[in-house]
N, C-alpha and C. Protein backbone atom coordinates (compact mmCIF):
# COMPACT_ATOMS: atom_id res chain seq x y z
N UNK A 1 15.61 27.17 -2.41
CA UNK A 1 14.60 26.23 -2.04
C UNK A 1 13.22 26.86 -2.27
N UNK A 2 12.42 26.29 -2.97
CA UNK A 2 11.00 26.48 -3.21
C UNK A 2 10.14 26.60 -2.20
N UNK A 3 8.79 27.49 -2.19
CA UNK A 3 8.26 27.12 -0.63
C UNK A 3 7.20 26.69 -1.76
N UNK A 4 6.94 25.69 -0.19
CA UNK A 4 5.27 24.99 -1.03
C UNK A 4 4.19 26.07 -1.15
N UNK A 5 3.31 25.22 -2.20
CA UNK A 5 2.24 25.80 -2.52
C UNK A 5 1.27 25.82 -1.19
N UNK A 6 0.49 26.72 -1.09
CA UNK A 6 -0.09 27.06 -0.24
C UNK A 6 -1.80 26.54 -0.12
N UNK A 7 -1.65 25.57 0.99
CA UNK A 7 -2.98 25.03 1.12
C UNK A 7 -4.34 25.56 1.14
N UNK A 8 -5.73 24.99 0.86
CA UNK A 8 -6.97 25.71 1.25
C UNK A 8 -7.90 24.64 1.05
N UNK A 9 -9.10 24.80 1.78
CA UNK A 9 -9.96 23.94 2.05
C UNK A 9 -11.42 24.16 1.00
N UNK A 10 -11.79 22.95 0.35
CA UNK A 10 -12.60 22.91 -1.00
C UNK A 10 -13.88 22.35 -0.17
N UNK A 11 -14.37 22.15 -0.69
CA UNK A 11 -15.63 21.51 -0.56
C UNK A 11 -16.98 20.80 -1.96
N UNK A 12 -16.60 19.80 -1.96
CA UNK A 12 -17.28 19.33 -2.85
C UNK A 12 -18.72 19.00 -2.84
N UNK A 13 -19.56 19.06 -3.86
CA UNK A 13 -21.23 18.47 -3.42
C UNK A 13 -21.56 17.78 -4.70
N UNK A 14 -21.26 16.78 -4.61
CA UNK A 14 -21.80 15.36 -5.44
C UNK A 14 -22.92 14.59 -5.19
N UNK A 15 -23.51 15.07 -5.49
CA UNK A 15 -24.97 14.44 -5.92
C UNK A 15 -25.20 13.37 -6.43
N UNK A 16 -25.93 12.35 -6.48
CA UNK A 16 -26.27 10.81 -7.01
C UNK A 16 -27.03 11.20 -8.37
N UNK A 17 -27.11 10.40 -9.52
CA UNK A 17 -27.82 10.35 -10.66
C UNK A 17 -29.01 9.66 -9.63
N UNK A 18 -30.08 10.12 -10.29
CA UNK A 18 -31.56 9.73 -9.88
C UNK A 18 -32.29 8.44 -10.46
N UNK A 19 -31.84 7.94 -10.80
CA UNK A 19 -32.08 6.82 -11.78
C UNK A 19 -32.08 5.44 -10.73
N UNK A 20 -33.32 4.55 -10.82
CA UNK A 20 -33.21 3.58 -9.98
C UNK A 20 -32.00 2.77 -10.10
N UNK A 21 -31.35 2.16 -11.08
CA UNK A 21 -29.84 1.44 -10.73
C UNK A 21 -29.09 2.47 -9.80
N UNK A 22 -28.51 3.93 -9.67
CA UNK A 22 -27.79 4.07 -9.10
C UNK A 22 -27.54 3.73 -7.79
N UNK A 23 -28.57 3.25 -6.92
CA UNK A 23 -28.06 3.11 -5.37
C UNK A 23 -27.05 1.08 -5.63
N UNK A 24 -27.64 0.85 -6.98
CA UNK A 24 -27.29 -0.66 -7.13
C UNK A 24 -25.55 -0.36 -7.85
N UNK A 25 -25.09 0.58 -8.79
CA UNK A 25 -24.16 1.13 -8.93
C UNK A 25 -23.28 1.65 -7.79
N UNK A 26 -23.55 2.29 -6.56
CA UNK A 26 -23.02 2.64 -5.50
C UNK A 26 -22.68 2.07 -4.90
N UNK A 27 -23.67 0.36 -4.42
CA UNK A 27 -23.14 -0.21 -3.60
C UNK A 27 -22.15 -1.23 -4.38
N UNK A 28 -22.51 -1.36 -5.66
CA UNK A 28 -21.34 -2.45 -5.91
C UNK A 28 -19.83 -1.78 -5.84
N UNK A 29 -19.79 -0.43 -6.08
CA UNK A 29 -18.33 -0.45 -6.13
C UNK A 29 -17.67 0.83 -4.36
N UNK A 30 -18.73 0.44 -3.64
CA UNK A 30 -18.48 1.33 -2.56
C UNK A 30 -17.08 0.92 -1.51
N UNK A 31 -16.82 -0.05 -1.49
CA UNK A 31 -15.64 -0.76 -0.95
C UNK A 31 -14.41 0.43 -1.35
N UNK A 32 -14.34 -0.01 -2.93
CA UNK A 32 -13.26 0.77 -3.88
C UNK A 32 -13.26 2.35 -3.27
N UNK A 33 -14.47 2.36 -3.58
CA UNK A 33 -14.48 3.83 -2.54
C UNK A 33 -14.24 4.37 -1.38
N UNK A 34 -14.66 3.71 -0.43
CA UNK A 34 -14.02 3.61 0.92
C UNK A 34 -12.47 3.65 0.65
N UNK A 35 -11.60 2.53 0.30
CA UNK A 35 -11.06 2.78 0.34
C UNK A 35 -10.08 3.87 -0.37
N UNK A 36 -10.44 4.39 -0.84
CA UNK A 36 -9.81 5.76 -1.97
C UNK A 36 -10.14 6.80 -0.88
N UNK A 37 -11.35 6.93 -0.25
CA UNK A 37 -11.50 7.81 0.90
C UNK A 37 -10.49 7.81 2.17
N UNK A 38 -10.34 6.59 2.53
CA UNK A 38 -9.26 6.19 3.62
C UNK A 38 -7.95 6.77 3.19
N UNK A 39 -7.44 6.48 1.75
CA UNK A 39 -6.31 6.66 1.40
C UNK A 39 -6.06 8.38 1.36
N UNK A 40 -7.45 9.04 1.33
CA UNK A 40 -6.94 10.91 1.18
C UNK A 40 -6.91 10.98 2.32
N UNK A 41 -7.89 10.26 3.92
CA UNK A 41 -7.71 11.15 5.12
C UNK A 41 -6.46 10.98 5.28
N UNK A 42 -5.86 9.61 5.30
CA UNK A 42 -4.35 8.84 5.47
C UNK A 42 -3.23 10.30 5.07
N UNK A 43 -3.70 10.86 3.81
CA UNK A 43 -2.50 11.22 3.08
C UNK A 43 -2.72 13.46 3.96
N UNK A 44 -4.44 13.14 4.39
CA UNK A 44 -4.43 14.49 4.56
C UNK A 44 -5.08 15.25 3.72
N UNK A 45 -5.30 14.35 2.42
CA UNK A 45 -5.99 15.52 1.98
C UNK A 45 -7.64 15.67 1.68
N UNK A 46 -8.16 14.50 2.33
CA UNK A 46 -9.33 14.40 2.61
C UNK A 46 -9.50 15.17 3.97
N UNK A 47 -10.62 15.76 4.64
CA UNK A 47 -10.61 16.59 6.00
C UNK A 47 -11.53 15.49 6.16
N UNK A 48 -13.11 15.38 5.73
CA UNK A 48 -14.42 15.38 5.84
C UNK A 48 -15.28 14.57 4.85
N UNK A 49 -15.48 13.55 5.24
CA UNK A 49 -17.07 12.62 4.06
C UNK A 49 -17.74 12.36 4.60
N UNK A 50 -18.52 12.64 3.82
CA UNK A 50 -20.33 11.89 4.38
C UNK A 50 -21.20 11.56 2.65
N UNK A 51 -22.29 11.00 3.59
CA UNK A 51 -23.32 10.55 2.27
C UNK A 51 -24.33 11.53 2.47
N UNK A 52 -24.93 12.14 1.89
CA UNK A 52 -26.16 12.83 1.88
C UNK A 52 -27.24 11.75 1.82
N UNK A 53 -28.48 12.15 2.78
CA UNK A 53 -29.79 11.22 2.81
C UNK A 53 -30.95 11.95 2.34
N UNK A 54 -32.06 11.40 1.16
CA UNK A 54 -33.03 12.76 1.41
C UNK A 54 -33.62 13.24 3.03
N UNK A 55 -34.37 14.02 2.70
CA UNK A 55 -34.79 14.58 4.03
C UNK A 55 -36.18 13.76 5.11
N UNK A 56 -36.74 13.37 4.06
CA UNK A 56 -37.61 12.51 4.50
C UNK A 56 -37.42 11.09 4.90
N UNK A 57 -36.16 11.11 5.11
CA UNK A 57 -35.63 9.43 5.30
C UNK A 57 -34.70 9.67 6.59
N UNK A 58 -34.16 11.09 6.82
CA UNK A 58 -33.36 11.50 8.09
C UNK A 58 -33.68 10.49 9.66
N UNK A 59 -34.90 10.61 9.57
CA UNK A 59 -35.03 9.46 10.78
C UNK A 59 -35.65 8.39 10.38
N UNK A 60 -35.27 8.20 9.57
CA UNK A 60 -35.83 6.19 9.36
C UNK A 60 -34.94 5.24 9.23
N UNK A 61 -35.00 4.19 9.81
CA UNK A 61 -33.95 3.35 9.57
C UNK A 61 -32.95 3.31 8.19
N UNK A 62 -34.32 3.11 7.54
CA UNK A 62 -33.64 2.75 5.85
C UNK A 62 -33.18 4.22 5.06
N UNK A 63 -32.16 4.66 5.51
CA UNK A 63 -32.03 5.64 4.94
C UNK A 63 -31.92 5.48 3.31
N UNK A 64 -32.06 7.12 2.71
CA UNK A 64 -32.40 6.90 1.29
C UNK A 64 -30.92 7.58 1.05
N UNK A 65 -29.87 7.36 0.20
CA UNK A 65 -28.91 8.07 -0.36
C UNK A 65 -28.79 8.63 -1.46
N UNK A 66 -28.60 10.01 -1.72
CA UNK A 66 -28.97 10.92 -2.75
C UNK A 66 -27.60 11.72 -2.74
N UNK A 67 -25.83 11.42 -2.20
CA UNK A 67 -24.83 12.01 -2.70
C UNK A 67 -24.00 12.26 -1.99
N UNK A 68 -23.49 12.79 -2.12
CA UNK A 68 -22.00 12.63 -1.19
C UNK A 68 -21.36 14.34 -1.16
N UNK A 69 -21.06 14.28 0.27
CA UNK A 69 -20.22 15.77 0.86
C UNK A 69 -19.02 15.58 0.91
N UNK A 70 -17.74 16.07 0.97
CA UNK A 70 -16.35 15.86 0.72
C UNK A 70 -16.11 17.17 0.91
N UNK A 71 -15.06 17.08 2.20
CA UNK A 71 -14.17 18.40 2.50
C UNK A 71 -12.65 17.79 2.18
N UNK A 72 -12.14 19.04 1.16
CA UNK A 72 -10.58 18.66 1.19
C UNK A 72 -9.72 19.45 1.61
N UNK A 73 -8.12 19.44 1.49
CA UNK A 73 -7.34 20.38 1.81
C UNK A 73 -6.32 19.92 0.75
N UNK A 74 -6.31 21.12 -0.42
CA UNK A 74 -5.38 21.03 -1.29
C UNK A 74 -4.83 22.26 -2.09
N UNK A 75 -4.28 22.57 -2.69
CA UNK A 75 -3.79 23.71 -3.28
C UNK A 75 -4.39 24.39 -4.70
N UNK A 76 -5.23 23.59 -5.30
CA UNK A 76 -6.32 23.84 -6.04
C UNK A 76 -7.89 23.24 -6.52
N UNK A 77 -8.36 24.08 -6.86
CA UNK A 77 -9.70 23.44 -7.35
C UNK A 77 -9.54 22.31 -8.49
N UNK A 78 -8.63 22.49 -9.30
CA UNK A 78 -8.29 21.11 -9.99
C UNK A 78 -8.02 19.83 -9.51
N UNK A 79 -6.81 19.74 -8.41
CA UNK A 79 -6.22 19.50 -7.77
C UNK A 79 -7.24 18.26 -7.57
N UNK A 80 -8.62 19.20 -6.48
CA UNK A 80 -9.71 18.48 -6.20
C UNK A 80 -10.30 17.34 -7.35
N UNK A 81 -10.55 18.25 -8.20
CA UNK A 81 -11.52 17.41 -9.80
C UNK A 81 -10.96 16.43 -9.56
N UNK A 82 -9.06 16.30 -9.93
CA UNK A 82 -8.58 15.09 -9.94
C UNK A 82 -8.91 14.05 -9.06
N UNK A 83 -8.83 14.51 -7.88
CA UNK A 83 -9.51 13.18 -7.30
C UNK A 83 -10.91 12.68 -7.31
N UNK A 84 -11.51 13.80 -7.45
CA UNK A 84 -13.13 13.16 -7.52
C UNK A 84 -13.31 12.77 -9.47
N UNK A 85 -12.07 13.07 -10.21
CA UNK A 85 -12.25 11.81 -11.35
C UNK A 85 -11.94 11.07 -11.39
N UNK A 86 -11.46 10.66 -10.28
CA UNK A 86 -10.70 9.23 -10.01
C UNK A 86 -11.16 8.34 -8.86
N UNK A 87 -12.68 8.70 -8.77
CA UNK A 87 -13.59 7.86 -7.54
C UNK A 87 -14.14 7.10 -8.58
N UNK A 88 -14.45 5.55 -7.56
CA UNK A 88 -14.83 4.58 -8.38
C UNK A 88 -16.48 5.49 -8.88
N UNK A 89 -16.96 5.88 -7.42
CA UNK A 89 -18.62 6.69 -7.75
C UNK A 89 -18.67 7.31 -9.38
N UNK A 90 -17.21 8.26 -9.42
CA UNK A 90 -17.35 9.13 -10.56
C UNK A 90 -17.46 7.95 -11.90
N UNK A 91 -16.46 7.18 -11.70
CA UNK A 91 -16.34 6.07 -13.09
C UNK A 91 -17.73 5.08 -13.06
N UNK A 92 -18.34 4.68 -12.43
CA UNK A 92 -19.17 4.31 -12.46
C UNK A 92 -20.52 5.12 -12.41
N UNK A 93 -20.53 6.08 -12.78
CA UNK A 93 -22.01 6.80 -13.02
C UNK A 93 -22.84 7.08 -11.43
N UNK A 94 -22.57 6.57 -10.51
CA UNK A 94 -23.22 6.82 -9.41
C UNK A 94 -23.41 8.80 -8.88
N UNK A 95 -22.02 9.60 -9.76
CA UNK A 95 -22.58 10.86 -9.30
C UNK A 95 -22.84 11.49 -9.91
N UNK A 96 -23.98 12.38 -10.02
CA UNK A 96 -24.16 13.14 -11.65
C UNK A 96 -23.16 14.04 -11.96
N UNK A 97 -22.90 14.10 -12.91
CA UNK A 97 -21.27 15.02 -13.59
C UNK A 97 -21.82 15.92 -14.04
N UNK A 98 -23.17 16.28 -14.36
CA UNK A 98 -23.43 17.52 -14.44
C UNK A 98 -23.89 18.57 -12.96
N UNK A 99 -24.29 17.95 -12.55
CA UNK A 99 -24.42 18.86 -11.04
C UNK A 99 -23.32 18.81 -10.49
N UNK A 100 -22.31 17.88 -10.24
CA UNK A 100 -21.11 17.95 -9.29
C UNK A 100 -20.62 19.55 -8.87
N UNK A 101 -20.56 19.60 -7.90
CA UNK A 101 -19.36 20.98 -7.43
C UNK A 101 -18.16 21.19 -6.66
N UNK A 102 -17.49 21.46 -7.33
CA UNK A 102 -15.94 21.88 -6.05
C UNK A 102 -15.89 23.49 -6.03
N UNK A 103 -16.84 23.66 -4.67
CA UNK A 103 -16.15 25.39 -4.34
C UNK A 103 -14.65 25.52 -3.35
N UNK A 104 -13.75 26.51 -3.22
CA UNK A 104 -13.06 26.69 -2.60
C UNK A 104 -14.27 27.34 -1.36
N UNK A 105 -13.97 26.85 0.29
CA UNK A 105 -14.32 27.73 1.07
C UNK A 105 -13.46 28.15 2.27
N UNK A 106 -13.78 29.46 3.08
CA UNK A 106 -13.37 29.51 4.31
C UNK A 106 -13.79 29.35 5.50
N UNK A 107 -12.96 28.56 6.31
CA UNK A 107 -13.55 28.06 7.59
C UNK A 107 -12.97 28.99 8.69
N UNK A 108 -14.42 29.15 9.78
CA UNK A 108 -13.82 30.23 11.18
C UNK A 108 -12.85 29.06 11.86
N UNK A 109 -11.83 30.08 12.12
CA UNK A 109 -11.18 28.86 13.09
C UNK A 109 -11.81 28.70 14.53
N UNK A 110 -12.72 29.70 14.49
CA UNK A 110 -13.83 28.94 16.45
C UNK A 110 -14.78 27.97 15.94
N UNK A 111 -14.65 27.55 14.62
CA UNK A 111 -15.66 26.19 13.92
C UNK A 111 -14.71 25.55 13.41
N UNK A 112 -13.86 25.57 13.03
CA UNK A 112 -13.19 24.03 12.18
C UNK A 112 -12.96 23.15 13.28
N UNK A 113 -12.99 22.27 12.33
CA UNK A 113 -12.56 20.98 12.64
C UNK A 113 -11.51 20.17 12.14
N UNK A 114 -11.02 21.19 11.44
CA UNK A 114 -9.91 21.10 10.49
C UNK A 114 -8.39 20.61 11.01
């Protein structure tokens, strides 16, 4: 019997293209997204999402959105890509593909939330 591959926690930082359509790109296909997000916490291998806001919008109603944070738990940094090439955001241009990042990191266990 095989033992499984051995888990670890990534962390992605996807950034928005800067371009005025993108927040109009984001919201049309954000549903799709949500749910693709629902479907990794569901499965586990999502930990953690959020949207990034600039900084100057932190306390204003109308927040401004400039990208997206994503903690995973999977067995590689590919692993990851795959799913973040398979977000509606990624197919639709909403995250820049040249800045995108998936680092592997480690979390204290007197801080996770894992």
């Amino acid at each position: 019997m095989s033992t499984p591959a051995a888990k670890h926690i990534f962390v992605a930082w996807l950034p928005d293209y800067t371009s005025p359509e993108t927040l109009q790109r984001r919201m049309a296909v954000r549903s799709k997204h949500l749910e693709g997000i629902l479907q990794g916490v569901s499965s586990g291998t999502i930990k953690l999402g959020a949207v990034a806001v600039t900084p100057e919008s932190i306390d204003e109603q109308d927040k401004k959105f400039n990208g997206s944070v994503m903690f995973f738990e999977a067995e590689s940094t590919e692993e990851v890509w795959k799913i973040v090439h398979g977000d509606p955001y990624w197919a639709e241009n909403v995250w820049d593909k040249e800045k995108a990042d998936v680092r592997p990191v480690l979390v204290s266990p007197a801080t996770s939330v894992f």
